[in-house]
Protein backbone atom coordinates (compact mmCIF):
# COMPACT_ATOMS: atom_id res chain seq x y z
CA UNK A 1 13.79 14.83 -6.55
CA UNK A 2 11.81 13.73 -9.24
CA UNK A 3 8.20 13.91 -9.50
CA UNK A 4 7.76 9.73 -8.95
CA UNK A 5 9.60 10.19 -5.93
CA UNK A 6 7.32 12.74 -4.38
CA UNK A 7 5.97 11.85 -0.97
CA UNK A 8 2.17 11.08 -0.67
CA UNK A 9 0.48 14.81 0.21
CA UNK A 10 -1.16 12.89 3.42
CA UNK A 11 0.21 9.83 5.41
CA UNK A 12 -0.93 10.16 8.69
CA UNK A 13 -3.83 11.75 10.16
CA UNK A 14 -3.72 10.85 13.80
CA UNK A 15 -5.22 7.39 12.40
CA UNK A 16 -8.22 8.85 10.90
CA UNK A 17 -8.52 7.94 7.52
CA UNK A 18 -11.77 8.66 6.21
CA UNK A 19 -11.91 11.48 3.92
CA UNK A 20 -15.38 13.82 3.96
CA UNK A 21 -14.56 15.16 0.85
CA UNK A 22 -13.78 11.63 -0.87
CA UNK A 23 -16.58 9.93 0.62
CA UNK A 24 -18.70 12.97 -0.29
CA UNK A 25 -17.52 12.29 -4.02
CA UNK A 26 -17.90 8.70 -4.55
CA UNK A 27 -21.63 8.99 -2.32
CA UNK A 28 -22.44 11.25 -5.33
CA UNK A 29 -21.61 8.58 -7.83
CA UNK A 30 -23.97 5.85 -6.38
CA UNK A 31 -26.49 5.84 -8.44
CA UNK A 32 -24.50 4.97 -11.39
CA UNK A 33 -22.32 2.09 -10.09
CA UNK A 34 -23.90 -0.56 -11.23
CA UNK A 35 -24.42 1.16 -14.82
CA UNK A 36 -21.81 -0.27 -16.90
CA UNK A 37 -21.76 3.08 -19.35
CA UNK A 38 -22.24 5.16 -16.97
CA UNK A 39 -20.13 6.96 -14.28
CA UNK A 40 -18.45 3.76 -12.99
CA UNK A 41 -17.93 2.85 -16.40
CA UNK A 42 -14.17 1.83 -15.97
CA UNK A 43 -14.35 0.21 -12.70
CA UNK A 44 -16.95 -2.59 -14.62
CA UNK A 45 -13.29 -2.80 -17.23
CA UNK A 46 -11.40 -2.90 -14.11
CA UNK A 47 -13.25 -5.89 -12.25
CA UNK A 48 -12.84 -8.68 -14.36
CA UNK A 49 -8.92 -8.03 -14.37
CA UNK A 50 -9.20 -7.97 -10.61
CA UNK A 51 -10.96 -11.24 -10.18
CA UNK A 52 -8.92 -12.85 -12.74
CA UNK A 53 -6.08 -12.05 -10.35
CA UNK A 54 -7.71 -12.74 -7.32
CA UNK A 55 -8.80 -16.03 -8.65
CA UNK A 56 -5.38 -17.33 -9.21
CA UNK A 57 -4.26 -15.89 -6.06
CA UNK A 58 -7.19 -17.81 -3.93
CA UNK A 59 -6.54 -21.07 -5.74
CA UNK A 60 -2.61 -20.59 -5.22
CA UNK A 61 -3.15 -19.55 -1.39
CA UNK A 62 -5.70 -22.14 -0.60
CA UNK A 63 -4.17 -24.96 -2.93
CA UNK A 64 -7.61 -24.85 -4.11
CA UNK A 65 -9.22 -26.80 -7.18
CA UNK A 66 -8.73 -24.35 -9.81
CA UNK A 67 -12.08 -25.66 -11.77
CA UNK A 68 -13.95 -25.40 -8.72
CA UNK A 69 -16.73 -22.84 -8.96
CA UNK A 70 -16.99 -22.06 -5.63
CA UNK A 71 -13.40 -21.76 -3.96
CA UNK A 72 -14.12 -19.76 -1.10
CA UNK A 73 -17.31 -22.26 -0.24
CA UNK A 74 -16.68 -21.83 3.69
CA UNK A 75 -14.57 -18.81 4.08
CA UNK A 76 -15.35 -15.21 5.02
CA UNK A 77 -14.36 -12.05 3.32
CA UNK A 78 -14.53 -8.48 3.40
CA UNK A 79 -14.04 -5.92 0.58
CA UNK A 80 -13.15 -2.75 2.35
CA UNK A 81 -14.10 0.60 0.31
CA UNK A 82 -16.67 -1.86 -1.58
CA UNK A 83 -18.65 1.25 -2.62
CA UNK A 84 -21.64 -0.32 -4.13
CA UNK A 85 -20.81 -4.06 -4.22
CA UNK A 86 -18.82 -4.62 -7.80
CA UNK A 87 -16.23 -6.90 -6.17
CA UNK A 88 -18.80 -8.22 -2.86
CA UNK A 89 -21.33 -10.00 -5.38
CA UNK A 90 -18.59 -11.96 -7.69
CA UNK A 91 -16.90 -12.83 -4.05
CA UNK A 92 -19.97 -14.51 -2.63
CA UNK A 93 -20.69 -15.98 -5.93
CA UNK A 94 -17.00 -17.34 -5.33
CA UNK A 95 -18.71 -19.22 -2.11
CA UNK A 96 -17.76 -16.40 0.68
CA UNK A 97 -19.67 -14.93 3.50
CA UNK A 98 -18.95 -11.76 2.45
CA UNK A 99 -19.05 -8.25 4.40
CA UNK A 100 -18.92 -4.89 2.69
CA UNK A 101 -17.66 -1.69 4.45
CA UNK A 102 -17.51 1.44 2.26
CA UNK A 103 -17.45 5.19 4.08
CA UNK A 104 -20.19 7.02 1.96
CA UNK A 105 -23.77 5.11 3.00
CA UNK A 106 -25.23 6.29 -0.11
CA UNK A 107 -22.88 3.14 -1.63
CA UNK A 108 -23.49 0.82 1.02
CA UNK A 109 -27.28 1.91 0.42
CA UNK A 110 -27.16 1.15 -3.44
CA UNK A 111 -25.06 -2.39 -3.05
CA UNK A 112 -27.63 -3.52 -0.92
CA UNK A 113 -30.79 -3.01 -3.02
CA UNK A 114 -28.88 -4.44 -5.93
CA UNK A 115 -27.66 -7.49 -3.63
CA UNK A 116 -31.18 -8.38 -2.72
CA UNK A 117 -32.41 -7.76 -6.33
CA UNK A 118 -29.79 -10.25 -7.31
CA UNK A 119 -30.87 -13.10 -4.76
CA UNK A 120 -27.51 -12.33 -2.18
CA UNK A 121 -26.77 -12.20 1.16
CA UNK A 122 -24.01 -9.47 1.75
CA UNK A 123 -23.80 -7.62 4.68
CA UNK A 124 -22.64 -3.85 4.12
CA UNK A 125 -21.49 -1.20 6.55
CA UNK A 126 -20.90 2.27 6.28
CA UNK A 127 -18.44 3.36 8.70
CA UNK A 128 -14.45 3.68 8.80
CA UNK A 129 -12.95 0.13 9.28
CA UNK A 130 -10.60 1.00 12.46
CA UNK A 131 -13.83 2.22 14.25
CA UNK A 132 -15.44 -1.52 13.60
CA UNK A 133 -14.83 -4.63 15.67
CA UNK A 134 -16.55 -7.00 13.26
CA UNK A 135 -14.01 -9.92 13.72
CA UNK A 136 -11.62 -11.17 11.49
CA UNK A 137 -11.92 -13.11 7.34
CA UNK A 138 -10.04 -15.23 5.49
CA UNK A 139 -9.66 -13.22 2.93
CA UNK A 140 -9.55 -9.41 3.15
CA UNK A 141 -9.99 -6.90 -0.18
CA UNK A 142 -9.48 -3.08 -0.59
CA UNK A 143 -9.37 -2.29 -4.47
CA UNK A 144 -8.39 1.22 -5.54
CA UNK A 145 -8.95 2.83 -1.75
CA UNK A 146 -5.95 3.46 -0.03
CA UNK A 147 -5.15 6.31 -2.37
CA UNK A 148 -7.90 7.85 -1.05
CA UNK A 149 -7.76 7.60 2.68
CA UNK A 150 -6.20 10.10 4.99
CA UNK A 151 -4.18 7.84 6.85
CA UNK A 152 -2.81 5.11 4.98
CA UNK A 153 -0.47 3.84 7.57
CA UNK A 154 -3.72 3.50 9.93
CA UNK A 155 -5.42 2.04 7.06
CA UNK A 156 -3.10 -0.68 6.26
CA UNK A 157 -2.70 -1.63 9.81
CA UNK A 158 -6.98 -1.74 10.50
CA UNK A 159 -6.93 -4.27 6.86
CA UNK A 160 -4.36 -6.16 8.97
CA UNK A 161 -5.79 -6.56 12.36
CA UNK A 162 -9.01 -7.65 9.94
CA UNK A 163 -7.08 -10.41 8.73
CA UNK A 164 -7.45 -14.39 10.44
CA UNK A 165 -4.54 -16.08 10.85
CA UNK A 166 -3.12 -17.71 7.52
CA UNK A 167 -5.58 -15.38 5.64
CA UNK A 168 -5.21 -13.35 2.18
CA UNK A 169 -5.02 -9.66 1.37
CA UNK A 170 -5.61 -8.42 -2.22
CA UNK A 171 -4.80 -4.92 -2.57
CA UNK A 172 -4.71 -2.72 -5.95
CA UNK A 173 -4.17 1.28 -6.37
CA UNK A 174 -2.31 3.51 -9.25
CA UNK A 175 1.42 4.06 -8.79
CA UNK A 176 2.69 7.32 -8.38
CA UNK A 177 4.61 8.01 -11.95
CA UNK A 178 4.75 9.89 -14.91
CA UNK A 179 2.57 7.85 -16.60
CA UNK A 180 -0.26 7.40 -14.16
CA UNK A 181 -0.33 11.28 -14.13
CA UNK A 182 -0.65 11.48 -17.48
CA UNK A 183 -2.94 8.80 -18.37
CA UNK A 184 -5.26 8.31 -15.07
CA UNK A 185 -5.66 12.23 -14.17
CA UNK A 186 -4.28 14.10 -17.28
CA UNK A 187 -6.36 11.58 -19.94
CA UNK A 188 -8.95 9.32 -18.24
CA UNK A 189 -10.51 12.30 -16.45
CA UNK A 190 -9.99 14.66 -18.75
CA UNK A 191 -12.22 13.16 -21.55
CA UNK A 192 -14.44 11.66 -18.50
CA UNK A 193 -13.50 7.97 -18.50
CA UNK A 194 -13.03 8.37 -14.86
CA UNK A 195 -15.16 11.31 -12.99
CA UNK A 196 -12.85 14.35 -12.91
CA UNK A 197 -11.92 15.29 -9.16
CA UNK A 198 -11.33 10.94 -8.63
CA UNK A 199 -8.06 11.05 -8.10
CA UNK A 200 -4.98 13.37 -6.68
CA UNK A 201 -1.54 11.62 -8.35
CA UNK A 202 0.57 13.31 -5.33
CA UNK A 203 -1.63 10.62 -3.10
CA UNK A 204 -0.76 7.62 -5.11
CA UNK A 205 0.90 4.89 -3.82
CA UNK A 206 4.71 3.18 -4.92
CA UNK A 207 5.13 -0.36 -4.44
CA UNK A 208 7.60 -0.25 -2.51
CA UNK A 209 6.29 2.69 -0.15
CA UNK A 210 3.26 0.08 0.17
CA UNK A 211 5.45 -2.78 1.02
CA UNK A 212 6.79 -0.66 4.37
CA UNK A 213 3.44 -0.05 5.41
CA UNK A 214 2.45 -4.01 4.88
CA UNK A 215 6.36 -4.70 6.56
CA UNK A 216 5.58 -2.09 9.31
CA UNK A 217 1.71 -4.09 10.14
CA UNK A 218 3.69 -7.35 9.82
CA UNK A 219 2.10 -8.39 6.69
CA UNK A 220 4.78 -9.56 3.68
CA UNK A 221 4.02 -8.23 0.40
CA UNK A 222 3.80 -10.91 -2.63
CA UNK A 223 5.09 -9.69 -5.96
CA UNK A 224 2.71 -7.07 -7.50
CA UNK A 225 1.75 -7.64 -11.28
CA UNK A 226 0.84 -4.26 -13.29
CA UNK A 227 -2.64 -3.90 -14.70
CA UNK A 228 -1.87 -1.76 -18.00
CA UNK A 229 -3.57 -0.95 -20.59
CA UNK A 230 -3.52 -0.98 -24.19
CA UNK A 231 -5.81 -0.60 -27.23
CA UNK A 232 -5.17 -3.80 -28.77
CA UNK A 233 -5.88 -5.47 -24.82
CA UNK A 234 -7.62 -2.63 -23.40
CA UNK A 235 -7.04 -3.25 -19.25
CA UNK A 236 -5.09 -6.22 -18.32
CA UNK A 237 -2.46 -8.38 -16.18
CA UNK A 238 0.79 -6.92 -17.33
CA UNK A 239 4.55 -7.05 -16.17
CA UNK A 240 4.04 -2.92 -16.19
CA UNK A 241 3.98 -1.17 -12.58
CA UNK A 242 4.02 1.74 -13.80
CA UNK A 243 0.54 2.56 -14.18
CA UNK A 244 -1.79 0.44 -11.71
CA UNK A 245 -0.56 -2.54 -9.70
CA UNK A 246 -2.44 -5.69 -7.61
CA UNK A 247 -0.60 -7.29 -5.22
CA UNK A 248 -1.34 -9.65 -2.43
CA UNK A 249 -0.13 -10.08 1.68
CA UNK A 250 -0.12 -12.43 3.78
CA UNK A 251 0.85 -12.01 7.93
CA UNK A 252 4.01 -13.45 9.02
């Protein structure tokens, strides 16, 4: 079996899917998220990509006006693994009511000091999303987390029972190949574009071992569109899996 065929090293937990060590890990980087050259550095290349996607897929979901500046005027979302509020603030600027859960409270700590300093009203939770009954949002977010959890059936199914009826799910995480090995862990880490210790490839994610899980919490996967990278482009939308993908889900 090849090594992009490898199972996940952890896919169940008992439905626990918090990890101590991971939350421990990104707690440590608080202090730095919102510092676009510092620690977090590539997540602040990441976001616009995200929201670029995430815009079309809101106006597309919602038939929405696609010059509208405030397309989710009305709606409710929550960005789960938010760690310090990089995707929360550009949501509510979007027009959400928008809850935050992330599991290391040094994050949730840090989003909301910067949320207040920026004039925003975000709530933000620290605390493992299955343990919360906090209701259910239009639109539902968890960008580059379930490659971290323990438990990423439990995961997937929590985002789901999170979701309202005729909702939206964004989801984005590497892909377990060659070249997310060698690029994401072997490169990005190793000359400290992304903090070394981040990521573990054997716990990425396929698309189509994602699309079970999504099938198996009756939630059908949309198409997923790559987000490569290139020097000419640095990150961006691509027709490339193989390195990072976004995708969204609706319920059936």
């Amino acid at each position: 079996m090849s090594d992009a065929t490898t199972q996940p090293r952890s896919n169940t937990s008992g439905g626990q899917t918090i990890r101590a060590d991971e939350a421990a890990h990104f707690g440590r980087l608080a202090k730095d998220w919102w510092d676009p050259k510092g620690s977090s550095a590539m997540l602040h290349r990441l976001n616009p990509v995200r929201l670029q996607f995430l815009r079309e897929a809101i106006d597309l979901h919602w038939a929405g006006d696609i010059e509208g500046r405030h397309p989710l005027a009305g709606k409710t979302a929550l960005d789960v693994g938010c760690g310090a509020g990089l995707l929360c603030e550009p949501l509510a600027r979007l027009g959400a009511d928008v809850t935050g859960v992330d599991a290391a409270p040094e994050n949730t700590a840090a989003a909301a000091v910067h949320a207040e300093g920026a004039g925003l009203d975000i709530r933000y939770i620290a605390d493992e999303i299955g343990a919360l009954d906090i209701g259910d949002f239009d639109l539902v977010t968890a960008m580059e987390v379930i490659e971290h959890v323990a438990d990423k059936r439990a995961f997937v199914a929590a985002l789901a029972c999170r979701l309202a009826s005729g909702g939206l799910m964004v989801l984005s995480t590497p892909n377990r190949t060659p070249q997310s090995r060698l690029l994401m862990i072997g490169a990005a880490e190793g000359i400290g574009l992304i903090p070394k210790g981040t990521h573990h490839w054997d716990d990425f994610i396929t698309p189509e071992e994602l699309g079970e899980l999504l099938d198996d919490a009756g939630l059908d996967m949309g198409t997923p569109r790559g987000i490569g990278f290139s020097p000419a482009k640095g990150l961006h939308l691509s027709g490339d899996l193989s390195l990072n993908y976004i995708v969204t889900a609706r319920a059936r």
